[in-house]
Protein backbone atom coordinates (compact mmCIF):
# COMPACT_ATOMS: atom_id res chain seq x y z
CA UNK A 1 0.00 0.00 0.00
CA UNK A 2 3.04 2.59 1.23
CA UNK A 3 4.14 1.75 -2.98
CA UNK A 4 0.64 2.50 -4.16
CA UNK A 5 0.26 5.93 -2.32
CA UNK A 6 3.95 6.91 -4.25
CA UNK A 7 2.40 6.16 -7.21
CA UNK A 8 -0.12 8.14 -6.30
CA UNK A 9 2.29 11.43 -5.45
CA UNK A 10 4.14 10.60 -8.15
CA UNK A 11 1.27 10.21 -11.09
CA UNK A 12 -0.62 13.44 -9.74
CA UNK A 13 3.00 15.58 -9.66
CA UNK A 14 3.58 14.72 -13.62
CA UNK A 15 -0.31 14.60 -14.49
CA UNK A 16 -1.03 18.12 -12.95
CA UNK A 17 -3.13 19.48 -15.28
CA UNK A 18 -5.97 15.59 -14.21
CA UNK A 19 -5.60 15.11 -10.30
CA UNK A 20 -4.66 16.89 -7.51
CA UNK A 21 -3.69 15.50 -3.90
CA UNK A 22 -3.96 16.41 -0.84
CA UNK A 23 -2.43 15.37 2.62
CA UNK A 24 -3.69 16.20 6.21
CA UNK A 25 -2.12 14.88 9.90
CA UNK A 26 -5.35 14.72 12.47
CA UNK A 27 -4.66 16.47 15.25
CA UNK A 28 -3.88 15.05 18.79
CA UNK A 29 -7.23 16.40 19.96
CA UNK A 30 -9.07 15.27 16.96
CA UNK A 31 -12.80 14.27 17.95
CA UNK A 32 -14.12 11.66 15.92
CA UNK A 33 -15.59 12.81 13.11
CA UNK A 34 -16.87 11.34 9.73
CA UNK A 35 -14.13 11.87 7.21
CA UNK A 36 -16.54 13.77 4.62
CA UNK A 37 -16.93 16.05 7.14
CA UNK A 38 -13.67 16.54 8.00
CA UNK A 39 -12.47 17.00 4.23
CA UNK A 40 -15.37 19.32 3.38
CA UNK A 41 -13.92 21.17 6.65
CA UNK A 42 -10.27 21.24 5.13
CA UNK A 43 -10.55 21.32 1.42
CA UNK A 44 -11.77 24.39 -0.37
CA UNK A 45 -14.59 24.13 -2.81
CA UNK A 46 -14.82 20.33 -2.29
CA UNK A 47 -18.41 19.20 -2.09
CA UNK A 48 -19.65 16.49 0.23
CA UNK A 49 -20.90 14.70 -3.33
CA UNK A 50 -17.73 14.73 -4.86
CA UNK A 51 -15.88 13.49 -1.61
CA UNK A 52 -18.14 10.89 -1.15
CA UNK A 53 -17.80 9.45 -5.08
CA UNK A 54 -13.94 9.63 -4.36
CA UNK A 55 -14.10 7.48 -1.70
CA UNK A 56 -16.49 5.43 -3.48
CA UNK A 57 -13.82 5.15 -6.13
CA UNK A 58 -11.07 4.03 -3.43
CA UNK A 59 -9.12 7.07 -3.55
CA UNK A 60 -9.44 8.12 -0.02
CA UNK A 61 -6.41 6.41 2.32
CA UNK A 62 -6.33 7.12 6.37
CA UNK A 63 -2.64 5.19 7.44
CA UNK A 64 -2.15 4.01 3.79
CA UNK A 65 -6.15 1.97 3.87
CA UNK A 66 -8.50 2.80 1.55
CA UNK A 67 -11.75 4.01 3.42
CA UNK A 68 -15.22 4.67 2.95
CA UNK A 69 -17.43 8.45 3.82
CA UNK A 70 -18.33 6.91 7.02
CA UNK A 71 -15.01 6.61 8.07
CA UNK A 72 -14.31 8.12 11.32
CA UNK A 73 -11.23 10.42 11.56
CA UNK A 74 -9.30 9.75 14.87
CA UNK A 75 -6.22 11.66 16.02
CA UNK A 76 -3.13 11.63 14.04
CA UNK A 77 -4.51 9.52 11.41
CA UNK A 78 -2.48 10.37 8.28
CA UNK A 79 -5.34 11.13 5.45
CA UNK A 80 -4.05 11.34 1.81
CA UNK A 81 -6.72 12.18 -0.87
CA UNK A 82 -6.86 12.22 -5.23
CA UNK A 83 -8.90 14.18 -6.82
CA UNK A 84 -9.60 14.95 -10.18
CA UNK A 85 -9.32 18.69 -10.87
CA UNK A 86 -13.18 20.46 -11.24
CA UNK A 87 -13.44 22.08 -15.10
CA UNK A 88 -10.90 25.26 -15.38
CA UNK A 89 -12.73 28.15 -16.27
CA UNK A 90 -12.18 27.98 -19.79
CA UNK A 91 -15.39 28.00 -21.43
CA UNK A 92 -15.34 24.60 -23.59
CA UNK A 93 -17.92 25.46 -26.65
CA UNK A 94 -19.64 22.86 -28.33
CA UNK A 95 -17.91 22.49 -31.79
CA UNK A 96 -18.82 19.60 -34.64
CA UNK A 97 -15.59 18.49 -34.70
CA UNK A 98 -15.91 14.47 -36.13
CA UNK A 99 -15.27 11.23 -33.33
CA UNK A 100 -14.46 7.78 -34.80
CA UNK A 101 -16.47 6.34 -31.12
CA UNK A 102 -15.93 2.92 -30.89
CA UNK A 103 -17.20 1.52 -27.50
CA UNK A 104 -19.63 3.59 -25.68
CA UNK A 105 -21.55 3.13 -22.08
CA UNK A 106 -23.18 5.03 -19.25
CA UNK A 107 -19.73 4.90 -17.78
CA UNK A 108 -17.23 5.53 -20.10
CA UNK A 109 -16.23 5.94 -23.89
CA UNK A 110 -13.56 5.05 -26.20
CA UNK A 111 -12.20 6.83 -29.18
CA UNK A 112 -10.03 6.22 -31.86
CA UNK A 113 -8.52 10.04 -31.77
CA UNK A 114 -7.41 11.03 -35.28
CA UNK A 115 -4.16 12.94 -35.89
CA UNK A 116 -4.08 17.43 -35.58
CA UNK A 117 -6.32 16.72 -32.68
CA UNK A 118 -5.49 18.82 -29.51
CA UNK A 119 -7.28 16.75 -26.57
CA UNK A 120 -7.41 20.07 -24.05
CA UNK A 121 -7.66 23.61 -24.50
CA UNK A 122 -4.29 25.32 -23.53
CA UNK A 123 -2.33 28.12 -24.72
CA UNK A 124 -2.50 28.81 -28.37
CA UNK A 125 -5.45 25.88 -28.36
CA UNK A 126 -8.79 27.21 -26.69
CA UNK A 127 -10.81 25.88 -29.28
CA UNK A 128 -10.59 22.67 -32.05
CA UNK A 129 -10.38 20.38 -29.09
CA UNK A 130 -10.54 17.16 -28.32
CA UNK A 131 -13.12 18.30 -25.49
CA UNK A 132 -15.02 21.10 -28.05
CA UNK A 133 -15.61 17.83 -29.83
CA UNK A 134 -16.91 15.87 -26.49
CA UNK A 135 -19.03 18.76 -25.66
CA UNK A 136 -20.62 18.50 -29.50
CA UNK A 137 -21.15 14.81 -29.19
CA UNK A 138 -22.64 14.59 -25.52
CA UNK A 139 -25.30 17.34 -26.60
CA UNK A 140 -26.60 15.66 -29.98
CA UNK A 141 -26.73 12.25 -28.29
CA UNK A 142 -27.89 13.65 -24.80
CA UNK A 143 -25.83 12.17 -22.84
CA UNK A 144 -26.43 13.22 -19.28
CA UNK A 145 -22.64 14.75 -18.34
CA UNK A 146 -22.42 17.06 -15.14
CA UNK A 147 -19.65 19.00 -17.08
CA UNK A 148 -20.89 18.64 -20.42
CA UNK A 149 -17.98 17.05 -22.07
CA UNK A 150 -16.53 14.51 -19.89
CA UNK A 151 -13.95 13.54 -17.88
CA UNK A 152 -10.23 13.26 -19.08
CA UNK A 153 -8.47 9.64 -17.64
CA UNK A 154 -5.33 9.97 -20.06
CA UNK A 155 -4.25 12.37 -23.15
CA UNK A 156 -2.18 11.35 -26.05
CA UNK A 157 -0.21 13.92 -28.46
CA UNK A 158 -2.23 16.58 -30.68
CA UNK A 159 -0.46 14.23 -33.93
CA UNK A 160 -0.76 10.68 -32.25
CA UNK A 161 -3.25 8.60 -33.40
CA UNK A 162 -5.16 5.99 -31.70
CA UNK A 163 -7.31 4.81 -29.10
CA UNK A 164 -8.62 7.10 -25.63
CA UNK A 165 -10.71 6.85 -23.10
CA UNK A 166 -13.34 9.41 -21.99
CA UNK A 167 -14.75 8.85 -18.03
CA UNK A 168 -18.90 10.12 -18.37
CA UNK A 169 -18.83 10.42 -14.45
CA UNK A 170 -16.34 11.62 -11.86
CA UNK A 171 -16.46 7.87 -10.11
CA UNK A 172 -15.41 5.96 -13.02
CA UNK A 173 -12.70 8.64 -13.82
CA UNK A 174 -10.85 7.83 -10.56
CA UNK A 175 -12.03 4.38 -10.56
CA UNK A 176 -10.05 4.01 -14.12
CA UNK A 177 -7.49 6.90 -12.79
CA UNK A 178 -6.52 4.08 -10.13
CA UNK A 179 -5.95 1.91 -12.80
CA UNK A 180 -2.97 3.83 -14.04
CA UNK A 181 -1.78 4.64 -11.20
CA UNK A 182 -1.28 0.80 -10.50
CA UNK A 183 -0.08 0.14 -14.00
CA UNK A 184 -2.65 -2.12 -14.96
CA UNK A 185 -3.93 -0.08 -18.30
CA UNK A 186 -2.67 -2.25 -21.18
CA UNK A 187 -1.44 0.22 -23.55
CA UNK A 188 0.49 -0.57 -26.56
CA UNK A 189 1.47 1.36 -29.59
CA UNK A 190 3.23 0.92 -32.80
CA UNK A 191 5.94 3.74 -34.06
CA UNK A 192 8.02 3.76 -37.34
CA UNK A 193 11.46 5.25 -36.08
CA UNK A 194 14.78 5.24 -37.52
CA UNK A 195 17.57 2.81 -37.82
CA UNK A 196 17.78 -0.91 -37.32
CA UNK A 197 17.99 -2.64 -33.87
CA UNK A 198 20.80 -4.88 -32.68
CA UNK A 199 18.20 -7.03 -30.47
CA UNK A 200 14.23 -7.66 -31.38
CA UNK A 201 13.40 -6.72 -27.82
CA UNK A 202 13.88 -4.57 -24.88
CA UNK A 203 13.03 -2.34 -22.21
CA UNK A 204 14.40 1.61 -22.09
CA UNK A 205 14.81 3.29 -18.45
CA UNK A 206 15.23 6.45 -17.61
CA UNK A 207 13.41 9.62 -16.32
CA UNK A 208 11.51 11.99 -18.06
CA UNK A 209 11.55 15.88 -17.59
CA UNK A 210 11.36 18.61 -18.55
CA UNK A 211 14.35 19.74 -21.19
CA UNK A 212 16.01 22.69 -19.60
CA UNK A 213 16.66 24.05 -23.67
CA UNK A 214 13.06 23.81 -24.42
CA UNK A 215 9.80 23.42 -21.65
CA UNK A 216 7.71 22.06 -24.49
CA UNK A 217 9.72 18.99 -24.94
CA UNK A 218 11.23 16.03 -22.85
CA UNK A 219 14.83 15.04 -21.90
CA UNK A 220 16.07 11.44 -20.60
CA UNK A 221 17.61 11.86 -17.09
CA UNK A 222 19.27 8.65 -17.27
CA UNK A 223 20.71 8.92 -13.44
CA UNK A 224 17.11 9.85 -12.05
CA UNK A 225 18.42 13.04 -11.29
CA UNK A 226 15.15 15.17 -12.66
CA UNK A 227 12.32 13.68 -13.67
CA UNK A 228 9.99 11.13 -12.79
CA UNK A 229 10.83 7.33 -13.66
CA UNK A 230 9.46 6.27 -16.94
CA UNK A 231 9.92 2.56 -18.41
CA UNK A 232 9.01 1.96 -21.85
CA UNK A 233 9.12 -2.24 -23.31
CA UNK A 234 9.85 -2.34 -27.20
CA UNK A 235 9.52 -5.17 -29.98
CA UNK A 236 10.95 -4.88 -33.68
CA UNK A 237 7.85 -5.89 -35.34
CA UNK A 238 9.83 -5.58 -39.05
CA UNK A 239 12.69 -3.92 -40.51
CA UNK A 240 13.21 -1.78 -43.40
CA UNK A 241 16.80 -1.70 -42.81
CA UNK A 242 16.76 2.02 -42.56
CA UNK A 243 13.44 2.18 -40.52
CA UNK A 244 12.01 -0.06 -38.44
CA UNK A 245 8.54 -1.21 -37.45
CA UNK A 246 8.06 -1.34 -33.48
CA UNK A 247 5.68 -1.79 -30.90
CA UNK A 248 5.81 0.05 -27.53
CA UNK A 249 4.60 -0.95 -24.28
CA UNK A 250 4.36 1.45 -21.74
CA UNK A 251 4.93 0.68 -18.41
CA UNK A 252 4.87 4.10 -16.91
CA UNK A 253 2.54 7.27 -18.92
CA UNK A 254 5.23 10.20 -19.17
CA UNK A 255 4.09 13.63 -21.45
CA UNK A 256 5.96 12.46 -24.36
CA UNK A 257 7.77 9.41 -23.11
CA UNK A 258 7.88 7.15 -26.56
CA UNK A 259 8.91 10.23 -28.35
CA UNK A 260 11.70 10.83 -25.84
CA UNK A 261 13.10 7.10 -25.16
CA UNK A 262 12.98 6.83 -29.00
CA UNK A 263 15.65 9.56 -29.40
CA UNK A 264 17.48 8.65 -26.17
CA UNK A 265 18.39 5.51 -27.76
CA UNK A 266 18.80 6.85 -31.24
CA UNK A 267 15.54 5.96 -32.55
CA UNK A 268 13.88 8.92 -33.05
CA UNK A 269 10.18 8.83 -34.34
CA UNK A 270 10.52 8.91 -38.56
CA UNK A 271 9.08 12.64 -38.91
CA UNK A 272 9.18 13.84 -35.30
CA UNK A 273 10.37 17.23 -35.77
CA UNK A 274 10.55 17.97 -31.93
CA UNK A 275 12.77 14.73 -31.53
CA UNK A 276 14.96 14.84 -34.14
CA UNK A 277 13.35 12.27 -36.79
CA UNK A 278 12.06 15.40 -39.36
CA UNK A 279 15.40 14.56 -40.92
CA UNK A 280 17.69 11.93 -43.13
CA UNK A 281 19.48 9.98 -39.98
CA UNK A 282 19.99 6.81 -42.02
CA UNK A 283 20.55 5.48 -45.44
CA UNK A 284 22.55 6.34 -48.81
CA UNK A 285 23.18 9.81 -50.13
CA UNK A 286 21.48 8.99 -53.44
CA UNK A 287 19.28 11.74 -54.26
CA UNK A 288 16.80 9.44 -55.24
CA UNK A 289 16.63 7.55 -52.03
CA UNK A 290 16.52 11.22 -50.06
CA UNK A 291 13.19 11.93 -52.56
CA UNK A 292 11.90 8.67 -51.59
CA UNK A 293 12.42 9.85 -48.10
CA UNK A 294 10.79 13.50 -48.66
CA UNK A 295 8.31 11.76 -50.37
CA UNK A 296 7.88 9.71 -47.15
CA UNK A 297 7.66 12.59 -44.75
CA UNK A 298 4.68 14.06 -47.40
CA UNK A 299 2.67 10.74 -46.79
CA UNK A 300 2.76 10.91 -42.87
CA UNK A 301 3.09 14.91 -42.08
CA UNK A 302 3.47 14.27 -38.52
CA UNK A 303 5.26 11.57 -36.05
CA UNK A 304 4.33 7.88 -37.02
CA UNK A 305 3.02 7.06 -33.52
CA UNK A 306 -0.30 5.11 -33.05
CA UNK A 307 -2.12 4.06 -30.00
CA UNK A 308 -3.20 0.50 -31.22
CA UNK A 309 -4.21 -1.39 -27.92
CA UNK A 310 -6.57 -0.25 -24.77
CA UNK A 311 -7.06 -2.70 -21.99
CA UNK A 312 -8.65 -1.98 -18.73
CA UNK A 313 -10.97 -3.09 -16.13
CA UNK A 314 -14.70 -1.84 -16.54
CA UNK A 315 -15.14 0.68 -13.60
CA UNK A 316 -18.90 -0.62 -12.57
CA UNK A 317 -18.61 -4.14 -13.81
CA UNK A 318 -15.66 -5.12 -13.23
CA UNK A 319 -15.16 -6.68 -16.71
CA UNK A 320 -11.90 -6.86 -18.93
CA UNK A 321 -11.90 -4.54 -21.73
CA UNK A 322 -9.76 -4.74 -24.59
CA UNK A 323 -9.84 -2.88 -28.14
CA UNK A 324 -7.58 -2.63 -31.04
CA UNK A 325 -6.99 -0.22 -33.24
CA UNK A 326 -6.04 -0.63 -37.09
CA UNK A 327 -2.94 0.93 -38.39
CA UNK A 328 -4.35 4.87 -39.36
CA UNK A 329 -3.96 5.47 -43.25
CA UNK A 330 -0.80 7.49 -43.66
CA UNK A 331 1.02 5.27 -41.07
CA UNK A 332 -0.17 2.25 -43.47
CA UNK A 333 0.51 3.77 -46.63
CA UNK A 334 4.03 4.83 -45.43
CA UNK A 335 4.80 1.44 -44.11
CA UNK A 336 3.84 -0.24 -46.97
CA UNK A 337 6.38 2.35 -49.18
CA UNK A 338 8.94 1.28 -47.04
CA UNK A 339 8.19 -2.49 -47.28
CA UNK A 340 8.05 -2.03 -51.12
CA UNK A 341 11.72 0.15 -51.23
CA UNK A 342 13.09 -2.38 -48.92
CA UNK A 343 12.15 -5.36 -51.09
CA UNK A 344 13.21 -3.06 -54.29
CA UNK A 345 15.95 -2.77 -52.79
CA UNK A 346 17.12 -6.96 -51.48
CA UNK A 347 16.65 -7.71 -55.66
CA UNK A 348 18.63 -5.02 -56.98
CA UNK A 349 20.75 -6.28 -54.44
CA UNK A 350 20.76 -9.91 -55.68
């Protein structure tokens, strides 16, 4: 349990923008008092509702125990809390924005999120949103959403494609919040990065922060020295020689963390212009091979990262839940160029 509450610091302190924690010591004198009580008493703007659905969720520990509202607070009992953050201010407009929707329930939802998608408004972003879109969808179906357009559990990248999940309630958000926090979410992807690898499997450590050249991008902190601890498991799926196909497993969900273990090993992401992969890094100088490569970078206009596998456990039923995604159509067209140059290539070779 001591492990699962770090996970818990340590999730909310790189997910900021989702959850927020909070920590209280009862007093020596503390009378005994039901614990909604004594969090509505403590925590600003937290209703008795939404205290009661996190502990209803299991996100409310007293001595590292998960409790229920009823829970009587007695003195110095150590009271940690998660809590998804309430809507910012920003004003999320409904906008027809289209959703490929591919599992939907009173509980949750599950999208297959298509590329130049922003999931939350931010700077530069306050509209074209992942959420405007939510907001859009929930009103023509009328869906019955407190907020009007959901409840984020996870993001992915504005140009990663691939399958989400959208909470409907604030209970099965930190139900399925808990979830990653444990590192039970199955999540696997599939990237086309450069170069060929020595070994068809492995795992890449190291922790992710913040770059100190650029606070929109990641840096590797190989000795743990900034950053939180990120894991990512890889598989060579095929080679191209010059490219490969891979799949990623993440162990740990880092802002950025395939992109940034990619390049750490010198794999970056083929046409990640924030990681390094918007250029040549391998093959021949031929000028026709660099077309073929320009030509390449036309086909898939962004990084060729996909979220192809969701797995989780329902947050009502308690049922297994597993989708896969298909390979988006740039990522399969530029694939299949590659397979084609690289078998061009083995018979002009022979």
């Amino acid at each position: 349990m001591d492990d699962l509450l770090q996970n818990l610091e340590s999730e909310q302190a790189e997910n900021s923008e989702l959850y927020e924690h909070f920590r209280f010591v009862a007093d020596k004198g503390q009378d005994l008092l039901r614990i909604d009580k004594f969090l509505m008493n403590r925590i600003e703007n937290a209703s008795r509702n939404r205290i009661q659905q996190t502990a209803k969720a299991g996100n409310i520990f007293v001595n590292n125990t998960a409790v229920k509202q009823n829970y009587r607070v007695k003195p110095n009992d150590v009271i940690s809390v998660v809590f998804s953050y309430p809507p910012r201010e920003i004003e999320i407009i409904p906008q027809e924005i289209p959703l490929c929707v591919v599992y939907e329930d009173d509980d949750l939802l599950v999208i297959n999120k298509q590329s130049n998608l922003v999931v939350h408004p931010g700077h530069g972003n306050f509209d074209g949103t992942l959420l405007n879109a939510l907001a859009f969808y929930f009103e023509k179906t009328g869906a019955d959403i407190e907020n009007k357009f959901g409840y984020l559990v996870h993001r992915i990248d504005k140009d990663t494609t691939g399958l989400m999940m959208i909470a409907k309630n604030e209970t099965a958000q930190t139900i399925l919040a808990r979830q990653f926090f444990e590192h039970t979410i199955v999540r696997r992807y599939q990237a086309l990065v450069w170069g060929d690898f020595k070994d068809d499997e492995g795992t890449i450590y190291g922790h992710i922060g913040r770059s100190v050249r650029d606070r929109r991008m990641m840096d590797v902190y190989p000795e743990g020295e900034q950053g939180k601890e990120a894991i990512t498991h890889y598989k060579v799926l095929e080679r191209f020689g010059y490219v490969s196909l891979v799949e990623c497993r993440l162990e740990t969900g880092r802002t950025h963390q395939i992109r940034a273990h990619m390049r750490y090993i010198a794999h970056s992401l083929f046409n990640d212009p924030w990681y390094g992969g918007d250029a040549i890094l391998k093959g021949t100088t031929f000028s026709k091979y660099k077309q073929f490569v320009e030509n390449c970078f036309k086909i898939c206009p962004r990084h060729a990262l996909h979220a192809k596998e969701l797995g989780f456990v329902h947050p009502t039923s308690g049922e297994k839940m597993y989708f896969n995604s298909e390979l988006p159509g740039d990522m399969h067209t530029l694939v299949d160029k590659w397979r084609g140059y690289t078998q061009s290539r083995l018979e002009y070779e022979n």
